[in-house]
PDB file of N, CA and C in Angstrom:
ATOM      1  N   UNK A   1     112.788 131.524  96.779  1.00  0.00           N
ATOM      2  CA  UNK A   1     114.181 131.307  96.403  1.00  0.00           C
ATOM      3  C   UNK A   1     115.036 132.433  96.985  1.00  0.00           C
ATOM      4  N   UNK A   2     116.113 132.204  97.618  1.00  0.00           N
ATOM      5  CA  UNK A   2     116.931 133.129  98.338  1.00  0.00           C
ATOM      6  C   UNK A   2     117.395 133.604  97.215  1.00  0.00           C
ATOM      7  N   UNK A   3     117.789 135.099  97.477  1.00  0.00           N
ATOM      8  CA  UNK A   3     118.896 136.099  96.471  1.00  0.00           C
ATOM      9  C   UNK A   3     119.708 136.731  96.913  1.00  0.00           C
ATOM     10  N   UNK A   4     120.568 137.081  96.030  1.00  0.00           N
ATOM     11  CA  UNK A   4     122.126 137.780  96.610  1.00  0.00           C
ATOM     12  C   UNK A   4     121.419 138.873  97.237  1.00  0.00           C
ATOM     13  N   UNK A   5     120.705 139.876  97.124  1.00  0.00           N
ATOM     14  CA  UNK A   5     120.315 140.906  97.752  1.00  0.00           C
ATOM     15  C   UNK A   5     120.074 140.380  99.369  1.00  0.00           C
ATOM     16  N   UNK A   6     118.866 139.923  99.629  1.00  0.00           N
ATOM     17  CA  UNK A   6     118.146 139.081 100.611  1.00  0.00           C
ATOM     18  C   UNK A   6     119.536 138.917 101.493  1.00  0.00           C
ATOM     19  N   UNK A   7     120.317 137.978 101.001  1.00  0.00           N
ATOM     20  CA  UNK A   7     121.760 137.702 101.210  1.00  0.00           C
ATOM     21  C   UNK A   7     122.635 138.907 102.232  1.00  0.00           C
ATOM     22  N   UNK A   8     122.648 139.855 101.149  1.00  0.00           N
ATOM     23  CA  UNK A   8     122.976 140.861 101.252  1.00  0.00           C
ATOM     24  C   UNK A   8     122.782 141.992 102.894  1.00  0.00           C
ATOM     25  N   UNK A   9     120.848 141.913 102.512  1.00  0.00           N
ATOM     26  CA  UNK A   9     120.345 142.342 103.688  1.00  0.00           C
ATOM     27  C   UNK A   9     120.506 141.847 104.779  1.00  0.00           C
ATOM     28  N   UNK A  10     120.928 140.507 104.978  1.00  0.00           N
ATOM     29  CA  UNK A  10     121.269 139.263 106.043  1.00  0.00           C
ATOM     30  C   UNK A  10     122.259 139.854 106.756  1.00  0.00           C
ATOM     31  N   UNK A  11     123.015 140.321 106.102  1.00  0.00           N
ATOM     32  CA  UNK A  11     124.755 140.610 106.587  1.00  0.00           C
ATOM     33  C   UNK A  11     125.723 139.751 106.117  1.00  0.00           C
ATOM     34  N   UNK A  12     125.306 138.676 105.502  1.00  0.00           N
ATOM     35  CA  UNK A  12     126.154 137.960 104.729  1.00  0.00           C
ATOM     36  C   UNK A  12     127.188 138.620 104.027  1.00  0.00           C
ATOM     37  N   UNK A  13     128.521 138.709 103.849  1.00  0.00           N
ATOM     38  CA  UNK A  13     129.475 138.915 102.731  1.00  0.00           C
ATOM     39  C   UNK A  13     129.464 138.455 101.192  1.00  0.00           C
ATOM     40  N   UNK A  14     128.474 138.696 100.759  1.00  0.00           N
ATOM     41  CA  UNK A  14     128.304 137.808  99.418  1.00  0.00           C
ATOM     42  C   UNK A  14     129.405 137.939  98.181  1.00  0.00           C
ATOM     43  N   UNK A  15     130.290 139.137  98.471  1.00  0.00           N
ATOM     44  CA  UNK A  15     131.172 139.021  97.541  1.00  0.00           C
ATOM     45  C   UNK A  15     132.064 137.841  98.106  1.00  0.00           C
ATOM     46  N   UNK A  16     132.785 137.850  99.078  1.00  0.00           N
ATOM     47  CA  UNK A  16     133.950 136.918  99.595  1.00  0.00           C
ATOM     48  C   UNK A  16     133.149 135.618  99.174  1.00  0.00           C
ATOM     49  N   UNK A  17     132.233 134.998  99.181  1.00  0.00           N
ATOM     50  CA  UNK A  17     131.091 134.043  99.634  1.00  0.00           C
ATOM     51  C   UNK A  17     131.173 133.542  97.932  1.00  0.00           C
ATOM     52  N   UNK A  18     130.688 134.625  96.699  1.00  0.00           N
ATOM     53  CA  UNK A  18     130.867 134.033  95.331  1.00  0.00           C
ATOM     54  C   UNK A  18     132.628 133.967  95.244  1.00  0.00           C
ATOM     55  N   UNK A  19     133.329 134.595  95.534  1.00  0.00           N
ATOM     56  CA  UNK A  19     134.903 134.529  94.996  1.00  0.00           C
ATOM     57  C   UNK A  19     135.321 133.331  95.756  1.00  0.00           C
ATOM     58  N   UNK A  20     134.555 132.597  96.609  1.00  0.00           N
ATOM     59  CA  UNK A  20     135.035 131.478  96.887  1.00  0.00           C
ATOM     60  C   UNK A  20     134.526 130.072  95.884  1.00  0.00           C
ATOM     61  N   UNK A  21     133.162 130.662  95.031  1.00  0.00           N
ATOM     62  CA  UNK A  21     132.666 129.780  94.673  1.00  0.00           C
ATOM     63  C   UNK A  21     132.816 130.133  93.026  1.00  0.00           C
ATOM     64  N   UNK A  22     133.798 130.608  92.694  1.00  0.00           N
ATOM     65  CA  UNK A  22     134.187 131.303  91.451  1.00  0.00           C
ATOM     66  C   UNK A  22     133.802 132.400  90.821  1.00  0.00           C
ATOM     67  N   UNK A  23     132.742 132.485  91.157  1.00  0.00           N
ATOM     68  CA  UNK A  23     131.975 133.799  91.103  1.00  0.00           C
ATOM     69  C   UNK A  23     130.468 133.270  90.470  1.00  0.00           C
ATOM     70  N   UNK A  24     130.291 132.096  90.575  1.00  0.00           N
ATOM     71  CA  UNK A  24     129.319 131.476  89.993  1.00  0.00           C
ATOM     72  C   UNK A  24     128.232 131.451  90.862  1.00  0.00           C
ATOM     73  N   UNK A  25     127.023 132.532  90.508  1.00  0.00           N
ATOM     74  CA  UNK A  25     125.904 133.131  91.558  1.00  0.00           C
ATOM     75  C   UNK A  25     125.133 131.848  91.802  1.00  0.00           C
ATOM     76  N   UNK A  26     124.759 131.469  90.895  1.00  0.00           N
ATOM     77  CA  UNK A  26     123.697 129.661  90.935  1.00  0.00           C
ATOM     78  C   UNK A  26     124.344 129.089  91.866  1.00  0.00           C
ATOM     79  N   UNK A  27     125.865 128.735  91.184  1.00  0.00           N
ATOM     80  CA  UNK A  27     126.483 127.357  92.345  1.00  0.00           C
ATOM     81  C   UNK A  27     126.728 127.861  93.834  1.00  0.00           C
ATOM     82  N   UNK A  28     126.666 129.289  94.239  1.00  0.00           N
ATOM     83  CA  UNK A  28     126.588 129.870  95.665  1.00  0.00           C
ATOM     84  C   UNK A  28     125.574 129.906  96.418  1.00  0.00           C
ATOM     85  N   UNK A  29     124.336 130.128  95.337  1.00  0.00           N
ATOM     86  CA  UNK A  29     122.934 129.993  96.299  1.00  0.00           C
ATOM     87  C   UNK A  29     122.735 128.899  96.351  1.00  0.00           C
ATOM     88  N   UNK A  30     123.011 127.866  95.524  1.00  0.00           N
ATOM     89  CA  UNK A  30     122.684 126.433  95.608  1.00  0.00           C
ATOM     90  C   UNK A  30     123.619 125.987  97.010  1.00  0.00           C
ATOM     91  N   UNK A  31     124.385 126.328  97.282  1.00  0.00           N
ATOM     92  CA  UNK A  31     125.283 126.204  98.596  1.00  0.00           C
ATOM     93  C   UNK A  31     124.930 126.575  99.797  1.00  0.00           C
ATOM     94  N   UNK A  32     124.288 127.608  99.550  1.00  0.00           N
ATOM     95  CA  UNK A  32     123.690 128.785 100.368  1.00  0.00           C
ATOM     96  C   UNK A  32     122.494 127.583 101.189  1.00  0.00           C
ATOM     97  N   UNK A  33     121.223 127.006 100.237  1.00  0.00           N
ATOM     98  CA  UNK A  33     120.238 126.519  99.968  1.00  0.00           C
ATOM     99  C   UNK A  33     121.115 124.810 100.817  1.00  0.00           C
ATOM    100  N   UNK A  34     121.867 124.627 100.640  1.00  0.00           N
ATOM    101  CA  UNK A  34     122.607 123.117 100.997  1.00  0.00           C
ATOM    102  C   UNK A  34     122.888 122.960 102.439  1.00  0.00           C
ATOM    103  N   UNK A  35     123.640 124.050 102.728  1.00  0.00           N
ATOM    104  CA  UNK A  35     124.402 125.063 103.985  1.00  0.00           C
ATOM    105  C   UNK A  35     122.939 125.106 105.018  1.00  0.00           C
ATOM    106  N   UNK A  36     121.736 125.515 104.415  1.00  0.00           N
ATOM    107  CA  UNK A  36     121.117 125.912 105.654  1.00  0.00           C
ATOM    108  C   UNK A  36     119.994 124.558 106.108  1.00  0.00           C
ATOM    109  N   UNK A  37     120.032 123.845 105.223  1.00  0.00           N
ATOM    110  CA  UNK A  37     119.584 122.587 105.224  1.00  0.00           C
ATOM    111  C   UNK A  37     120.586 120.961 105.934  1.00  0.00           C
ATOM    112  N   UNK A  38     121.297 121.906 106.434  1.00  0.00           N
ATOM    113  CA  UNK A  38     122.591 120.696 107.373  1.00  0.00           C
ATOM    114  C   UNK A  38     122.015 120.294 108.136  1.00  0.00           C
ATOM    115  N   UNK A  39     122.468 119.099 108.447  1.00  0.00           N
ATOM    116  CA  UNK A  39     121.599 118.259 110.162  1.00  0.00           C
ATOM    117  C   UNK A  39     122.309 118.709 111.171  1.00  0.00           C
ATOM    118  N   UNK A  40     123.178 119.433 110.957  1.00  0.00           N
ATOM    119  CA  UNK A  40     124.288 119.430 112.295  1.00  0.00           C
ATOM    120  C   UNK A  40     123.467 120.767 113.136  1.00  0.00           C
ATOM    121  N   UNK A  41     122.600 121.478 112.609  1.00  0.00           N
ATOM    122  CA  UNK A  41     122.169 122.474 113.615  1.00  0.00           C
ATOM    123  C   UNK A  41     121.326 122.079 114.487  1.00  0.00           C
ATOM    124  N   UNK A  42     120.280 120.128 114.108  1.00  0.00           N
ATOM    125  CA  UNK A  42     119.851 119.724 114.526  1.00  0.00           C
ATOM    126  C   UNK A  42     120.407 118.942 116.321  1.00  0.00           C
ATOM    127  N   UNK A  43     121.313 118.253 115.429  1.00  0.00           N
ATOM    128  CA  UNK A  43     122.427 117.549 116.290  1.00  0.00           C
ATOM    129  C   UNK A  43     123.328 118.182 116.853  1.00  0.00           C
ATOM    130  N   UNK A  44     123.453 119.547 116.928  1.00  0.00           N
ATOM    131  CA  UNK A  44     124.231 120.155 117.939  1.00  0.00           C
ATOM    132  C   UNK A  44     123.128 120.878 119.051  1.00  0.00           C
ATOM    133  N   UNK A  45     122.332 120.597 119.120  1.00  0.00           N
ATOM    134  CA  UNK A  45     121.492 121.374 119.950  1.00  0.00           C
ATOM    135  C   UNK A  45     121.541 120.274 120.902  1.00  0.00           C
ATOM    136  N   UNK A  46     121.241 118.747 120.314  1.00  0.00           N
ATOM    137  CA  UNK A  46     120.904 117.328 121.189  1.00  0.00           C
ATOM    138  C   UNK A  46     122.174 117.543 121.769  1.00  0.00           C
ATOM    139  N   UNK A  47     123.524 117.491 121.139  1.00  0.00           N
ATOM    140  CA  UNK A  47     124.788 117.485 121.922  1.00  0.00           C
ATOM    141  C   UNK A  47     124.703 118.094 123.018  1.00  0.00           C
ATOM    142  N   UNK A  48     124.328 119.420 123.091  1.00  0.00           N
ATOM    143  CA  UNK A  48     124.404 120.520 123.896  1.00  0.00           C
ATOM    144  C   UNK A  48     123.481 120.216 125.254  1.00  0.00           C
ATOM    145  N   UNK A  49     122.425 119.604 124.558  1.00  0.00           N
ATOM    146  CA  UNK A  49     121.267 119.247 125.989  1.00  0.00           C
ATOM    147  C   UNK A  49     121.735 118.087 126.624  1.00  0.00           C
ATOM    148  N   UNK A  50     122.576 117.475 126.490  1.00  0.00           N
ATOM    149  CA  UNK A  50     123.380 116.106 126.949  1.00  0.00           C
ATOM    150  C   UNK A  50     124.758 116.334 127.261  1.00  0.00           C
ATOM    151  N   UNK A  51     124.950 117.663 127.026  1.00  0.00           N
ATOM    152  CA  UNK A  51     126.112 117.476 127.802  1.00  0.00           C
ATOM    153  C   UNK A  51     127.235 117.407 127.578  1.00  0.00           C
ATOM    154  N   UNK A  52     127.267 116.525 125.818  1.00  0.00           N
ATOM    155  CA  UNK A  52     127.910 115.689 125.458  1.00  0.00           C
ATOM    156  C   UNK A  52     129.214 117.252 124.417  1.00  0.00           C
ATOM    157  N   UNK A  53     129.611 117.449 125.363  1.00  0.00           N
ATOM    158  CA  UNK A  53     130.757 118.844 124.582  1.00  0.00           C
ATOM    159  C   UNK A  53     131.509 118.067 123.492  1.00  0.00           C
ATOM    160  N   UNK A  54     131.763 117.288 123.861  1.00  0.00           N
ATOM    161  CA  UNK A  54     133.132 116.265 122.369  1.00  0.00           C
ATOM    162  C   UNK A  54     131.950 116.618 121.582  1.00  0.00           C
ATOM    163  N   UNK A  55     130.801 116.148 121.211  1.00  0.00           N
ATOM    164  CA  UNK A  55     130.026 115.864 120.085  1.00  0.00           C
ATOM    165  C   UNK A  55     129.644 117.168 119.341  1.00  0.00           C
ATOM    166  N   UNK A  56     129.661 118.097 120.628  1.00  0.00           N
ATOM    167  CA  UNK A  56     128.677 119.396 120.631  1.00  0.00           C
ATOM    168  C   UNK A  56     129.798 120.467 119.853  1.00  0.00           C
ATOM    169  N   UNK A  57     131.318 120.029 120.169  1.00  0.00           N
ATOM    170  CA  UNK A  57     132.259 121.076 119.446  1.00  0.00           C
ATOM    171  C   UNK A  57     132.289 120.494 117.894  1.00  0.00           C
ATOM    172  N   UNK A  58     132.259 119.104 117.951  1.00  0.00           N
ATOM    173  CA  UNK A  58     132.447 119.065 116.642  1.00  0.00           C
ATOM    174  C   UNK A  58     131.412 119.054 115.114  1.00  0.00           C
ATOM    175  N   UNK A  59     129.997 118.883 115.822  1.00  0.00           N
ATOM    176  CA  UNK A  59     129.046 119.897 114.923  1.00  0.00           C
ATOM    177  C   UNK A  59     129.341 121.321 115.276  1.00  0.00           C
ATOM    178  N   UNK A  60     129.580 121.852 115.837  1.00  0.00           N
ATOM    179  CA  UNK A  60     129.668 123.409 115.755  1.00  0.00           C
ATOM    180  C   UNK A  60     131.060 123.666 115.001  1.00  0.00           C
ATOM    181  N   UNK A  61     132.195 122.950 115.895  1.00  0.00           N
ATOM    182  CA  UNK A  61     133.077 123.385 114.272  1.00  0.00           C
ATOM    183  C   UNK A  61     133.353 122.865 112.741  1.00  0.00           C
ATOM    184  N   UNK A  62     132.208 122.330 112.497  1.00  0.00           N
ATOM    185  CA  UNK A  62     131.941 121.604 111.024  1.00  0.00           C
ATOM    186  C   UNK A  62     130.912 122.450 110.566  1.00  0.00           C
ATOM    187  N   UNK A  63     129.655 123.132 110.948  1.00  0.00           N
ATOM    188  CA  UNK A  63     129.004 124.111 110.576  1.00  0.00           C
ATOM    189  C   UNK A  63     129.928 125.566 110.872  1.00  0.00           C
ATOM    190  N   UNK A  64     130.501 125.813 112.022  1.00  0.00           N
ATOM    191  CA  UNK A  64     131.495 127.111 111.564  1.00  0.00           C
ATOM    192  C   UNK A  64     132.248 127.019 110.239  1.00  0.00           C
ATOM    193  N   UNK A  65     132.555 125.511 109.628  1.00  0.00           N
ATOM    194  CA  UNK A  65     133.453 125.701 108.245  1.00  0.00           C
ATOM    195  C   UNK A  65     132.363 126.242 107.534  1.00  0.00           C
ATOM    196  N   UNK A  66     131.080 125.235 107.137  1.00  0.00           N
ATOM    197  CA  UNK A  66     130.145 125.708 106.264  1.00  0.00           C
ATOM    198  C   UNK A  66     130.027 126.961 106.208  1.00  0.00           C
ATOM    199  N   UNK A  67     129.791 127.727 107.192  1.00  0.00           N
ATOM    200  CA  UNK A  67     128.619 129.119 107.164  1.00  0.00           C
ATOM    201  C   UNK A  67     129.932 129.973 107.076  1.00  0.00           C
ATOM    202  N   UNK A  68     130.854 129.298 107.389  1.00  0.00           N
ATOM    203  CA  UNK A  68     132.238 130.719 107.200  1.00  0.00           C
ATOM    204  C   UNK A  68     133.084 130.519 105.723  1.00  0.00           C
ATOM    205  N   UNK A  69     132.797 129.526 105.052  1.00  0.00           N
ATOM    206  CA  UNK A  69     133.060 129.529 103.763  1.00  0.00           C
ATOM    207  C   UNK A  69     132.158 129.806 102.623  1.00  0.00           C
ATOM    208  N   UNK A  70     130.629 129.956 103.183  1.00  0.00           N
ATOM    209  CA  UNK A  70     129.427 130.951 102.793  1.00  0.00           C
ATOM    210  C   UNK A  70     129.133 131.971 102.937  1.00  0.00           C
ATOM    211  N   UNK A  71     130.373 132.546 104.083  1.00  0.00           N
ATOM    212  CA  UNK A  71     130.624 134.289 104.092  1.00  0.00           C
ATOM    213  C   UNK A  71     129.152 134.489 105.053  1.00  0.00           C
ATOM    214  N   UNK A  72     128.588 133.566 105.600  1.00  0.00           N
ATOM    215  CA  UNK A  72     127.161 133.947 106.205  1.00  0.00           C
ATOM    216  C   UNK A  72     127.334 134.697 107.567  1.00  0.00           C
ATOM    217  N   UNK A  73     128.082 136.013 107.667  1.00  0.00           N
ATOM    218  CA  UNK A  73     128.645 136.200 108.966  1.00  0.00           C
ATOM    219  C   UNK A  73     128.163 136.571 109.962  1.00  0.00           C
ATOM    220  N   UNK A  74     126.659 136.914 109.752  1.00  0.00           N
ATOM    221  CA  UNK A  74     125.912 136.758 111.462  1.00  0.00           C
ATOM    222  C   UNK A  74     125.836 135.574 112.062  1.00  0.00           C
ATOM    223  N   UNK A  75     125.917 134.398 111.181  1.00  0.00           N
ATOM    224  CA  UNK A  75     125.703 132.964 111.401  1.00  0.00           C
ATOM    225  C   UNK A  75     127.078 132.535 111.880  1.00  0.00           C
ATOM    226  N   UNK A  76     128.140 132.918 110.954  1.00  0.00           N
ATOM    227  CA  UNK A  76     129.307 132.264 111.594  1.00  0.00           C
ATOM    228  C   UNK A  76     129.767 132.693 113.000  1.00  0.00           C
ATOM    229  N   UNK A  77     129.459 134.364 113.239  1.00  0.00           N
ATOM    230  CA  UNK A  77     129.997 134.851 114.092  1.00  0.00           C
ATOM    231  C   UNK A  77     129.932 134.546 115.608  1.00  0.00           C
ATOM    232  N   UNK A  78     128.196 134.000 115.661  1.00  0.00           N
ATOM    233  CA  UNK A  78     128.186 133.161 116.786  1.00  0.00           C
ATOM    234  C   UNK A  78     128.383 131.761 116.979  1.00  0.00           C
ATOM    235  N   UNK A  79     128.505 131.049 115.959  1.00  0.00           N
ATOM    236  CA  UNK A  79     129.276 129.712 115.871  1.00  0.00           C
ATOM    237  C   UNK A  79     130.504 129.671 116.057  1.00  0.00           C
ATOM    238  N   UNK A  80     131.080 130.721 115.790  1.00  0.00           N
ATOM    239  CA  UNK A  80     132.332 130.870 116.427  1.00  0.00           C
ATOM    240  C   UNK A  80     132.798 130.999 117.468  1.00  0.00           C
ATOM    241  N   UNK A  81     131.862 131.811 117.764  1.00  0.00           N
ATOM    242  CA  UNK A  81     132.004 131.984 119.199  1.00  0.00           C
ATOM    243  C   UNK A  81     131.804 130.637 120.157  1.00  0.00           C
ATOM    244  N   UNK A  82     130.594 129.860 119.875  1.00  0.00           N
ATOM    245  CA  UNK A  82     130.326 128.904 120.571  1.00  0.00           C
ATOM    246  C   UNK A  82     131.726 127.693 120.577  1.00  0.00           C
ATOM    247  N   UNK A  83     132.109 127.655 119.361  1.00  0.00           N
ATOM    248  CA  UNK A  83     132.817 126.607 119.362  1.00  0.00           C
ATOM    249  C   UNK A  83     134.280 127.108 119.833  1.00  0.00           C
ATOM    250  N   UNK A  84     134.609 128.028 120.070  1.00  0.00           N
ATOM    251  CA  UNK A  84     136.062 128.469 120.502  1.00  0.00           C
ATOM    252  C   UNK A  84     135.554 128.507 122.236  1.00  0.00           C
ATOM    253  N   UNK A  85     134.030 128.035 122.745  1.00  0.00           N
ATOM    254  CA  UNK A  85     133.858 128.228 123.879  1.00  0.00           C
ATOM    255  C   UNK A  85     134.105 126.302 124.269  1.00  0.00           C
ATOM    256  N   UNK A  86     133.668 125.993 123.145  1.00  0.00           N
ATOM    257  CA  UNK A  86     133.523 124.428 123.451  1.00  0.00           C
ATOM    258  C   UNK A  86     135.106 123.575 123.299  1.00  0.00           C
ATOM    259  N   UNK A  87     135.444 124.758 122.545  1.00  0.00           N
ATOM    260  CA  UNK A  87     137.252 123.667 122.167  1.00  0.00           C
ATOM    261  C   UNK A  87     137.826 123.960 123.528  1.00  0.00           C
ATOM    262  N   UNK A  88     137.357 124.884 124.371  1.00  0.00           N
ATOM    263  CA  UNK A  88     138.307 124.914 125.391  1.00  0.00           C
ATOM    264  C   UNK A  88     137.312 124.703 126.905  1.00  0.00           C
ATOM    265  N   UNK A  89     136.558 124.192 126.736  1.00  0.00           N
ATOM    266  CA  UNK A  89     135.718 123.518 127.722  1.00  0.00           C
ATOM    267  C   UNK A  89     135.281 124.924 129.004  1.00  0.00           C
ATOM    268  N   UNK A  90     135.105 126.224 128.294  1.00  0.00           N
ATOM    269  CA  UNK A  90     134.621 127.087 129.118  1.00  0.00           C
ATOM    270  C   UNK A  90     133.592 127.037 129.829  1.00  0.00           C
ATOM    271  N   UNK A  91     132.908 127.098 131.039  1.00  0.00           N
ATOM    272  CA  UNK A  91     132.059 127.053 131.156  1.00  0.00           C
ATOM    273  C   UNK A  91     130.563 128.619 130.689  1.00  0.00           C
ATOM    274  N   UNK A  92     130.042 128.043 130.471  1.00  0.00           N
ATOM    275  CA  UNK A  92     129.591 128.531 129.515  1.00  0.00           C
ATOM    276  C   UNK A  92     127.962 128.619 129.452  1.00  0.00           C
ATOM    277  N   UNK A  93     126.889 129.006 129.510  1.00  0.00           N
ATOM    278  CA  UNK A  93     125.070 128.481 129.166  1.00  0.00           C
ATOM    279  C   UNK A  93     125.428 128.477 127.728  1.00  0.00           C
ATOM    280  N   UNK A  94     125.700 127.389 127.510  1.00  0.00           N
ATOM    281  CA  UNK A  94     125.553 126.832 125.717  1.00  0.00           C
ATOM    282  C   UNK A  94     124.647 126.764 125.071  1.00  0.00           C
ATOM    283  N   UNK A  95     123.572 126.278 125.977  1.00  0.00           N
ATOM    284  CA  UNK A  95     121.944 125.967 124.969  1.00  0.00           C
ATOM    285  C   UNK A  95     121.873 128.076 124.771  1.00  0.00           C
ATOM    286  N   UNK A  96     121.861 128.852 125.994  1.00  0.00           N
ATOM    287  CA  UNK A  96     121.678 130.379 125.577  1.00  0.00           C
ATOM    288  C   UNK A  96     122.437 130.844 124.391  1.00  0.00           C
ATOM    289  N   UNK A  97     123.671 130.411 124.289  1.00  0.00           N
ATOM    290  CA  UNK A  97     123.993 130.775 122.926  1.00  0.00           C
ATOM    291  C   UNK A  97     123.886 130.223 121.601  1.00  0.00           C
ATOM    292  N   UNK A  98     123.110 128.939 122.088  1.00  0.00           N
ATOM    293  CA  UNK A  98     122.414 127.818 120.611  1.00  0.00           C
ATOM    294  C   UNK A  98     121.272 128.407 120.463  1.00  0.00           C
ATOM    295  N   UNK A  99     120.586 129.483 121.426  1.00  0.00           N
ATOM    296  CA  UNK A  99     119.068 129.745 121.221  1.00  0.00           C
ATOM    297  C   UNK A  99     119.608 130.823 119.967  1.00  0.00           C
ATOM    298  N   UNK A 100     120.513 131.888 120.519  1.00  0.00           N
ATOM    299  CA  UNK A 100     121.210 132.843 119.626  1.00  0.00           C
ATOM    300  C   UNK A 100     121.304 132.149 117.787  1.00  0.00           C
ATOM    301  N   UNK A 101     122.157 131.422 117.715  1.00  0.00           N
ATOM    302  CA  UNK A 101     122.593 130.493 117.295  1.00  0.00           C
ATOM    303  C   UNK A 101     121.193 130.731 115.862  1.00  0.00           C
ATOM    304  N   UNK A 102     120.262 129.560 116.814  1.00  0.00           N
ATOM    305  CA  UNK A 102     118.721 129.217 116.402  1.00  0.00           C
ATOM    306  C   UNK A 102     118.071 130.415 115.830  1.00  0.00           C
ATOM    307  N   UNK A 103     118.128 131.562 115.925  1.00  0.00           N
ATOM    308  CA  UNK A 103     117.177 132.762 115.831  1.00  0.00           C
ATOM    309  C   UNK A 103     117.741 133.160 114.408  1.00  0.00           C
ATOM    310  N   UNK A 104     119.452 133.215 114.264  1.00  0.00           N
ATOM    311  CA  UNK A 104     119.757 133.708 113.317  1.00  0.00           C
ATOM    312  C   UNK A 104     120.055 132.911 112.070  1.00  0.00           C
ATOM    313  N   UNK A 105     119.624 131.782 112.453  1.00  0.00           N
ATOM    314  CA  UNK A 105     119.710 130.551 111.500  1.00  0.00           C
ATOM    315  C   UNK A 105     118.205 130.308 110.954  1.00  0.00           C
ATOM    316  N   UNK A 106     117.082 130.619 111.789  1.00  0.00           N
ATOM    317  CA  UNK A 106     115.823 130.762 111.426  1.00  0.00           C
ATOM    318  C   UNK A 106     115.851 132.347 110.498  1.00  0.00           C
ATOM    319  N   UNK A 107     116.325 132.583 110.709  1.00  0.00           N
ATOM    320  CA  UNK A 107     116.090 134.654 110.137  1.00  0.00           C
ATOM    321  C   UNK A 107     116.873 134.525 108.768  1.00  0.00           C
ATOM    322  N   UNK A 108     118.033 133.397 108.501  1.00  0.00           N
ATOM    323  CA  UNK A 108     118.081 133.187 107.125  1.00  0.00           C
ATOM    324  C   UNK A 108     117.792 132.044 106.435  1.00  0.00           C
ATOM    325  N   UNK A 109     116.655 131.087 107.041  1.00  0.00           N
ATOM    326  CA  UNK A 109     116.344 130.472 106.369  1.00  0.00           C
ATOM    327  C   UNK A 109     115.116 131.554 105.916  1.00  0.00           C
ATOM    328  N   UNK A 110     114.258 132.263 106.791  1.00  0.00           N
ATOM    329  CA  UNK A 110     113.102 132.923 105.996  1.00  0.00           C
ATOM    330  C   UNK A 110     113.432 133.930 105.148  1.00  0.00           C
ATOM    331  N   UNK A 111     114.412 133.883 104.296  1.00  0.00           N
ATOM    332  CA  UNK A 111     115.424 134.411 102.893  1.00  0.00           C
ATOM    333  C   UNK A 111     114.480 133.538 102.263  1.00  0.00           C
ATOM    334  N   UNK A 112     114.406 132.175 102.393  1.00  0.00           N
ATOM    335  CA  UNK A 112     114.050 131.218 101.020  1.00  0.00           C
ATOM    336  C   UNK A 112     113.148 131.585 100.471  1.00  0.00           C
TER     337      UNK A 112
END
């Protein structure tokens, strides 16, 4: 079971992260626990290997809401990045920064 500490050690912001969720520690990790279990980290990787940028910005900026309204900010920080690369059609090695992406999304799921 993930904990605010764990959290903590992540780099996560866990204060901003409960004051969004009232301060209610359960209903944040349960979010936390919801958040890292999304399909879109699945389906933005397929976007990305296809090419397909329309599809690929808009899982990345639908998981940038998640993980940035979970205060998860090693996670958001490169989703952010990716998707402010994809809203404006930069060219870019996208899958290299989905591997990024992948590593730090694996490094807080092994919190659970």
């Amino acid at each position: 079971m993930i904990t605010l500490e764990a959290l903590r050690a992540y780099g996560a912001d866990v204060d901003e992260g409960l004051s969004r969720c009232l301060g209610k520690e359960d209903f944040y990790l349960k979010m936390v626990n919801m958040g890292m279990q999304d399909a879109r980290f699945i389906t933005l990787k397929a976007a990305l290997e296809s090419r397909d940028l329309q599809a690929a910005f808009e899982q990345a900026h639908a998981l940038k809401g998640i993980v940035g309204n979970l205060s998860l900010t090693p996670l958001f920080t490169l989703i952010s990045e990716l998707t402010e690369l994809l809203r404006n059609r930069t060219e870019a090695d996208y899958l290299s920064l989905y591997d990024e992406i992948k590593a730090q999304y694996e490094r807080l799921c092994a919190l659970a």
